[in-house]
C-alpha atoms as a PDB file:
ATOM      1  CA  UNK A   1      29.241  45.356 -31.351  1.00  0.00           C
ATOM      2  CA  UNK A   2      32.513  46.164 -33.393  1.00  0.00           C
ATOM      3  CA  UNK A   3      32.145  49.173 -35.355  1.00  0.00           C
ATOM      4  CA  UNK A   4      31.707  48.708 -39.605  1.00  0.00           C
ATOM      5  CA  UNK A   5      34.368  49.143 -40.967  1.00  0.00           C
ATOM      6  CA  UNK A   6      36.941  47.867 -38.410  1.00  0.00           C
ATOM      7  CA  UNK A   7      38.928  51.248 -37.630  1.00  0.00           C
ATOM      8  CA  UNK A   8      42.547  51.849 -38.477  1.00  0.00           C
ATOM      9  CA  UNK A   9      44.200  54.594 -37.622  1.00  0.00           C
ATOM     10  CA  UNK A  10      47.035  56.161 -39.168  1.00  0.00           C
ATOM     11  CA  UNK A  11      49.990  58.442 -37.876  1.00  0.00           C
ATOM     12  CA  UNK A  12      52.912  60.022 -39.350  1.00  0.00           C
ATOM     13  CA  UNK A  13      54.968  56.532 -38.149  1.00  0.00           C
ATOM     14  CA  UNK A  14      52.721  54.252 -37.136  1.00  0.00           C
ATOM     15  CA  UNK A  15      49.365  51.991 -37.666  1.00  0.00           C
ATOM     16  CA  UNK A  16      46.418  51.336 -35.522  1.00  0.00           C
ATOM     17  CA  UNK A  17      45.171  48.133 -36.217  1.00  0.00           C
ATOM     18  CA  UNK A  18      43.209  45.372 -33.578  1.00  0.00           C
ATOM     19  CA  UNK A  19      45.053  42.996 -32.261  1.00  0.00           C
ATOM     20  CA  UNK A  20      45.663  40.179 -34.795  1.00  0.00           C
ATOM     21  CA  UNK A  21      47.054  36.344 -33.618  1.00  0.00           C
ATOM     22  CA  UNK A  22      50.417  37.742 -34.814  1.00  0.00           C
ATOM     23  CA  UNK A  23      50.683  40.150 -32.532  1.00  0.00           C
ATOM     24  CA  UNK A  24      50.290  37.646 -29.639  1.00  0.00           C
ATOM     25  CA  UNK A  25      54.198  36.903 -28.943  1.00  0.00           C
ATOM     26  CA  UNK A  26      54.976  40.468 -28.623  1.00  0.00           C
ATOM     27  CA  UNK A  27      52.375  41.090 -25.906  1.00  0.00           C
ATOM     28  CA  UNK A  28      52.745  37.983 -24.530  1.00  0.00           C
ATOM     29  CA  UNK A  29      56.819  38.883 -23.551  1.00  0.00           C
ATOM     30  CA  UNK A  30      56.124  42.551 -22.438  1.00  0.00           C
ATOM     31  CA  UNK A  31      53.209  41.206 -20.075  1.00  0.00           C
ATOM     32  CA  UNK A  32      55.367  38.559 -18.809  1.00  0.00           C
ATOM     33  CA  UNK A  33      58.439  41.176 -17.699  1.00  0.00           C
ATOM     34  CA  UNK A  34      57.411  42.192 -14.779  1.00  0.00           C
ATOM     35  CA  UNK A  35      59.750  45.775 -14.555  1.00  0.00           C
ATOM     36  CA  UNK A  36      57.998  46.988 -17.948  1.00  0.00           C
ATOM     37  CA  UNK A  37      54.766  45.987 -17.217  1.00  0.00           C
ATOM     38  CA  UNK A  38      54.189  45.968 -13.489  1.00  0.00           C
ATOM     39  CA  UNK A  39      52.053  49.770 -14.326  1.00  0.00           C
ATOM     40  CA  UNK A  40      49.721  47.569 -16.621  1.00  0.00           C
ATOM     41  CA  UNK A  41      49.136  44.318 -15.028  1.00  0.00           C
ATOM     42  CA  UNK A  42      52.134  42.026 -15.256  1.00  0.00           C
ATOM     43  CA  UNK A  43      50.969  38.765 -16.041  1.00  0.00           C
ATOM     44  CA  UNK A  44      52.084  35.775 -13.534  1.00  0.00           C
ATOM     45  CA  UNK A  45      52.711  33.339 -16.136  1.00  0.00           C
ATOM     46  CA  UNK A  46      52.560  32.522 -20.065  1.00  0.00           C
ATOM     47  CA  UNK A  47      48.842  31.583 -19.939  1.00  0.00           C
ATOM     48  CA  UNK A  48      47.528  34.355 -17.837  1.00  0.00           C
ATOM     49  CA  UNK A  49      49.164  36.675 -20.336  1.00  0.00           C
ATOM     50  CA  UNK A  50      47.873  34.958 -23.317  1.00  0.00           C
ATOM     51  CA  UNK A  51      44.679  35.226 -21.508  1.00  0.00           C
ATOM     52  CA  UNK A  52      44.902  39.088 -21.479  1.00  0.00           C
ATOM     53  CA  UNK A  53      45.782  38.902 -25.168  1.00  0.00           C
ATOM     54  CA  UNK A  54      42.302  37.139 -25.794  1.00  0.00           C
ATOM     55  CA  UNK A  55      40.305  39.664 -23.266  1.00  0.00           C
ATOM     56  CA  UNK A  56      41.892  42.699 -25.121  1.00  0.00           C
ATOM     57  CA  UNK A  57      39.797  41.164 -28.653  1.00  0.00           C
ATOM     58  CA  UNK A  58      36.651  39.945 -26.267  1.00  0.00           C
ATOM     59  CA  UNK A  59      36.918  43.915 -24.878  1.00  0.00           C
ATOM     60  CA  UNK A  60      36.746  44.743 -28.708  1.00  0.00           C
ATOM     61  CA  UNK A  61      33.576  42.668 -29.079  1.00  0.00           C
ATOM     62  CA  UNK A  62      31.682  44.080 -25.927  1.00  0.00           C
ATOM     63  CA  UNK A  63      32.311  47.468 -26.602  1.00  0.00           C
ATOM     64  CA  UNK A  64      33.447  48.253 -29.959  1.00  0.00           C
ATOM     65  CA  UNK A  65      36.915  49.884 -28.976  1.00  0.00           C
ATOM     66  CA  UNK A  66      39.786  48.683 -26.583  1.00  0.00           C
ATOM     67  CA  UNK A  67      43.945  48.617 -27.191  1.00  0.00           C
ATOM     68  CA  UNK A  68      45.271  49.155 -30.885  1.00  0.00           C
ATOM     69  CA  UNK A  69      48.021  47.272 -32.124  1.00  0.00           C
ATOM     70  CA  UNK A  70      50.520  49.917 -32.431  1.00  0.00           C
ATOM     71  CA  UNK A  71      52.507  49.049 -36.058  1.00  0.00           C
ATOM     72  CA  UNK A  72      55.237  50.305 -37.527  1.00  0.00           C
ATOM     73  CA  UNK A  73      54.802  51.574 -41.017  1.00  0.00           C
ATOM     74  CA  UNK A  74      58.323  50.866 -42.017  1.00  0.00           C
ATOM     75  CA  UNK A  75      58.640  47.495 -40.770  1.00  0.00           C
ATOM     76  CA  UNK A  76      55.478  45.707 -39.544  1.00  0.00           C
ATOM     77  CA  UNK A  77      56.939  45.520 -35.987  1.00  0.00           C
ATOM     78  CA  UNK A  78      54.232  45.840 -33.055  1.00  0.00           C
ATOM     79  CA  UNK A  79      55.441  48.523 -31.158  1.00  0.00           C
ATOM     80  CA  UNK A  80      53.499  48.653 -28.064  1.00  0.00           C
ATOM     81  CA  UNK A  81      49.368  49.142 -27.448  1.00  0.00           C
ATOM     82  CA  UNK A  82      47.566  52.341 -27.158  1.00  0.00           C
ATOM     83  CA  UNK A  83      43.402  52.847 -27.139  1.00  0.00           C
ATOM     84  CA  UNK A  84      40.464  53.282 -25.075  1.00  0.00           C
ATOM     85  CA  UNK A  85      39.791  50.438 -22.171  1.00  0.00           C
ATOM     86  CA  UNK A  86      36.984  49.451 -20.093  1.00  0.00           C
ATOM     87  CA  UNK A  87      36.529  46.502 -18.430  1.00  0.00           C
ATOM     88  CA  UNK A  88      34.454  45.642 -15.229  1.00  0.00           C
ATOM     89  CA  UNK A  89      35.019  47.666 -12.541  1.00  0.00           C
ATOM     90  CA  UNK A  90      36.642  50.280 -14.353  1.00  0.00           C
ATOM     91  CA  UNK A  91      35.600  54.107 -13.310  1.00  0.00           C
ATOM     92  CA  UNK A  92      34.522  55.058 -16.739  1.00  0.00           C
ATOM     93  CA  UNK A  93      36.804  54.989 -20.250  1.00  0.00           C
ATOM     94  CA  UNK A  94      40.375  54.944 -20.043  1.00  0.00           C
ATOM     95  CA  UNK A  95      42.998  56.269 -22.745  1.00  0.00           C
ATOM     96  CA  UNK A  96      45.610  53.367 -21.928  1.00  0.00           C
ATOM     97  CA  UNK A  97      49.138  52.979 -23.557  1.00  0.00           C
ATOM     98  CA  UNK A  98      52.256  50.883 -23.625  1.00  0.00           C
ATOM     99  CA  UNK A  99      55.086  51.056 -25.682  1.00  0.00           C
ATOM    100  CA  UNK A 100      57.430  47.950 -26.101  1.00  0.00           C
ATOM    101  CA  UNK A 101      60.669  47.672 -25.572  1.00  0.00           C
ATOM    102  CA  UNK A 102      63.110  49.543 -28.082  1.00  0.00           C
ATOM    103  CA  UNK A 103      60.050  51.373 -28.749  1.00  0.00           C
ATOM    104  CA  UNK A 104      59.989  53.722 -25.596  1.00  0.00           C
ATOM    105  CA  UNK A 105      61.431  57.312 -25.704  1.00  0.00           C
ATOM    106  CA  UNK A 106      60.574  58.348 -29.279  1.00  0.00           C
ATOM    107  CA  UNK A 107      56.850  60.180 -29.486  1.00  0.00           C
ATOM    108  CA  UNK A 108      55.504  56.783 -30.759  1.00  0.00           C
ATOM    109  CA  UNK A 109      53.192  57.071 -27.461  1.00  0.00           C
ATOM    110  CA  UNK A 110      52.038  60.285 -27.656  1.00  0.00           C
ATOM    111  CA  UNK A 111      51.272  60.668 -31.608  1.00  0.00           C
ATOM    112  CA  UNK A 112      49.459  56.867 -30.928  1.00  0.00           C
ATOM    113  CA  UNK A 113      47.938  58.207 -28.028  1.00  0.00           C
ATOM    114  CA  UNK A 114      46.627  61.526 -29.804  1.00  0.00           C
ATOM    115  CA  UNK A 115      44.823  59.421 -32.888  1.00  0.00           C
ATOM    116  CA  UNK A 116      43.250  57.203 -30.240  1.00  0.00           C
ATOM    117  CA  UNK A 117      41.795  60.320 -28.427  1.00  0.00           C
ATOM    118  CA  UNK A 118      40.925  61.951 -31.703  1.00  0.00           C
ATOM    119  CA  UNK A 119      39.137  58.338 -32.679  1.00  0.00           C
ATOM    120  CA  UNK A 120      36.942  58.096 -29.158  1.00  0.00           C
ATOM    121  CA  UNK A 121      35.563  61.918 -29.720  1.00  0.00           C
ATOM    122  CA  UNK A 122      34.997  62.215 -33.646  1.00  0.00           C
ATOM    123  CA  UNK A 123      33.745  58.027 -34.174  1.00  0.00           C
ATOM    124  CA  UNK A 124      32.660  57.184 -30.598  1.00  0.00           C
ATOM    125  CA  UNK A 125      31.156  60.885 -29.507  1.00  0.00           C
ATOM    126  CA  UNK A 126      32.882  60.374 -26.261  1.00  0.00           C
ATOM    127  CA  UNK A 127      32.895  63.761 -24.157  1.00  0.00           C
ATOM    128  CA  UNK A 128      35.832  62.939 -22.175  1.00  0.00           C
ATOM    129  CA  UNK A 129      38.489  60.242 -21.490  1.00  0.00           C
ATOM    130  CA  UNK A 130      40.934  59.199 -18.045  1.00  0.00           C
ATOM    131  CA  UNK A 131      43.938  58.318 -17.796  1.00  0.00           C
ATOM    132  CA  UNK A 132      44.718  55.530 -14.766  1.00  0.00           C
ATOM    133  CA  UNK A 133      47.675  56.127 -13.900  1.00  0.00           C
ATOM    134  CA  UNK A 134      50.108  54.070 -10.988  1.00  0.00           C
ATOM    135  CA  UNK A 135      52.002  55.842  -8.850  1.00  0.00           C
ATOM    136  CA  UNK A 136      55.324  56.434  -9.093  1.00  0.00           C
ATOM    137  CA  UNK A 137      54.531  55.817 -12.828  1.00  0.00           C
ATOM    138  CA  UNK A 138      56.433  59.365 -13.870  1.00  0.00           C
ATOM    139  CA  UNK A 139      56.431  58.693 -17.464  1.00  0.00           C
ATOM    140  CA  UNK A 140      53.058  57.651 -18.150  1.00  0.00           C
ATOM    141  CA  UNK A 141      51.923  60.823 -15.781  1.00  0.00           C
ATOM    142  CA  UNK A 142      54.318  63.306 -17.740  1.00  0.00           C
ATOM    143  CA  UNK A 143      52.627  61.934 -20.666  1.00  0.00           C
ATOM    144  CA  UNK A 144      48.962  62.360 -19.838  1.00  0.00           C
ATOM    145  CA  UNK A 145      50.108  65.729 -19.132  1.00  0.00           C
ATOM    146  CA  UNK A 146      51.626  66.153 -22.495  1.00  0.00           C
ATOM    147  CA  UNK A 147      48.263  65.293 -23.363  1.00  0.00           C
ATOM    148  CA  UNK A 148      46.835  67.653 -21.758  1.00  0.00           C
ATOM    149  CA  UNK A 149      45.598  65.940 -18.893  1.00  0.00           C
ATOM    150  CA  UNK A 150      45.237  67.027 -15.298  1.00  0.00           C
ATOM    151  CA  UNK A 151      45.057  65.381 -11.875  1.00  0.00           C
ATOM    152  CA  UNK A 152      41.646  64.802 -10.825  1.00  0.00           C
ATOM    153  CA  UNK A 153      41.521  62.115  -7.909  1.00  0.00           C
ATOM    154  CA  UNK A 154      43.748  58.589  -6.242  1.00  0.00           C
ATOM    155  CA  UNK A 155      41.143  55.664  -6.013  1.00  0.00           C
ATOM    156  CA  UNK A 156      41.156  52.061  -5.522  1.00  0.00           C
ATOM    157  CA  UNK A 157      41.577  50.251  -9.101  1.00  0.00           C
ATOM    158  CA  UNK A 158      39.798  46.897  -8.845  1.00  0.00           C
ATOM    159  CA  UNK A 159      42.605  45.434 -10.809  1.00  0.00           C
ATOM    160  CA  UNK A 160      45.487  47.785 -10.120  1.00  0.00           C
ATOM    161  CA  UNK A 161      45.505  49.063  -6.588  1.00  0.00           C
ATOM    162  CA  UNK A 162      46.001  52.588  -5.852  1.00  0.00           C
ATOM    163  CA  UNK A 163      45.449  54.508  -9.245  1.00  0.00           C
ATOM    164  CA  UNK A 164      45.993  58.138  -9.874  1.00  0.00           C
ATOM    165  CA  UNK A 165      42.853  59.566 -12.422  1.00  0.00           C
ATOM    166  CA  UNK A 166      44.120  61.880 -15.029  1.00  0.00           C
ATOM    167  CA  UNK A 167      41.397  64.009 -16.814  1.00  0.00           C
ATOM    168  CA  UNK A 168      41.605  64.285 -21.053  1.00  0.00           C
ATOM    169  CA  UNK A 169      39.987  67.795 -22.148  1.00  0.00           C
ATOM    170  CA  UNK A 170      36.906  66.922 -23.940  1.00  0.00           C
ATOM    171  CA  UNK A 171      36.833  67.757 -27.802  1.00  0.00           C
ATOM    172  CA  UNK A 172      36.003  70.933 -27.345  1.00  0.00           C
ATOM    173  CA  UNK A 173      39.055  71.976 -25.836  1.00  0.00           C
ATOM    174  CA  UNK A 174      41.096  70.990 -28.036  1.00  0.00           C
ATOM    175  CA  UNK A 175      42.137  72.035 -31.357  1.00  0.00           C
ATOM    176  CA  UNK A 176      41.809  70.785 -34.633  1.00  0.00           C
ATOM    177  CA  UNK A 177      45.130  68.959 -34.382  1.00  0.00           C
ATOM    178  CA  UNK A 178      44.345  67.542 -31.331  1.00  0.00           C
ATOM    179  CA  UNK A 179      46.269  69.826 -29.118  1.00  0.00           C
ATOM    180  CA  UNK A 180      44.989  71.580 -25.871  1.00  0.00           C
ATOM    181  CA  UNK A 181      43.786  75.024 -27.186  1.00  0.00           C
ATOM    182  CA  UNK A 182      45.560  77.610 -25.346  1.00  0.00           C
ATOM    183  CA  UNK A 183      43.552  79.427 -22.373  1.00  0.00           C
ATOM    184  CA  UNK A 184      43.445  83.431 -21.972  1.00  0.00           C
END
C-alpha cells in the first residue's frame, strides 16, 4: 500500500524520508530514555524499542503514511520523527512528532510538522488530522496550538492512557503556506 513514488519531503532545514535501518540507533536510544519519551511510549527494553522501530515501517506498509525520518540537510543527522500515525485502536489519524535530543527548541518540529500536515491534505486528501496529546505534555500542546490546533476532548488512549485530542484545521482553513488563515 506505500504510495509510488516513496514521498520525501523537504523543508527549509530538514528532510522527510521513511525510516531507513540507519536510523534505527537513534530511535532506539530516545525510546529507551524514559524522561524524553515517556509522552510517546517509552520502550521497556532494547528489543521492545527495536520492535517499535520495525512497526513504524509495517505502519508504512498498511497504510501508506506513518513517522518521517526527520534529517538534517547539513549533516545527515536524524533529528527526531514527525508524520501521520494510526495504529489499532487509534481514534482516527494522528499528526505525531518527536524531536531528539539536541534537536528540541529550534522550529525543527513545527516546520517538520507543517510539511507533514501539508503532505496528508494535498497527497492523502485527508480533511482533518489530531493531535494526541499527554497531559502535562506543555510543549507538545503549545505546539499543536502553534499549529493551529484546538482542544476538542480527554479520552482513554489504548496505548497511552489519558490523552488530550487536539483538532488540525482542515485544508481549507488554512493558507497556502500552511498557516491558519486569519478569522474576521
Amino acid at each position: 500500500m506505500l504510495p509510488t513514488p516513496l514521498p520525501v519531503l523537504e523543508t527549509e532545514r530538514t528532510l522527510l524520508r521513511l525510516p531507513e535501518a540507519r536510523d534505527a540507533e537513534a530511535v532506539i536510544a530516545f525510546l529507551l530514555d524514559k524522561d524524553r519519551a515517556e509522552g510517546f511510549g517509552a520502550a521497556e527494553n532494547r528489543g521492545e524499542a527495536w520492535r517499535w522501530f520495525a512497526l513504524n515501517i509495517g505502519h508504512w506498509h498498511l497504510h501508506g503514511y506513518g513517522y518521517f525520518t526527520v534529517e538534517m540537510k547539513d549533516s545527515g543527522e536524524p533529528a527526531g520523527l514527525v508524520g501521520i500515525w494510526n495504529p489499532e485502536g487509534w481514534p482516527e489519524p494522528e499528526l505525531g512528532w518527536v524531536m531528539f535530543a539536541g534537536f528540541e527548541g529550534k522550529g525543527l518540529a513545527y516546520e517538520a510538522a507543517l510539511a507533514a500536515r501539508d503532505w496528508a491534505y494535498a497527497v492523502l486528501d485527508f480533511e482533518t488530522l489530531t493531535s494526541n496529546i499527554v497531559p502535562g505534555n506543555t510543549r507538545s500542546v503549545a505546539l499543536a496550538e502553534r499549529l493551529g490546533a484546538t482542544y476538542e476532548r480527554t479520552y482513554q488512549n489504548v496505548h497511552m492512557g489519558e490523552d488530550m485530542l487536539f483538532r488540525h484545521p482542515g485544508p481549507d482553513a488554512l493558507d497556502a503556506d500552511g498557516s491558519v488563515e486569519a478569522y474576521a
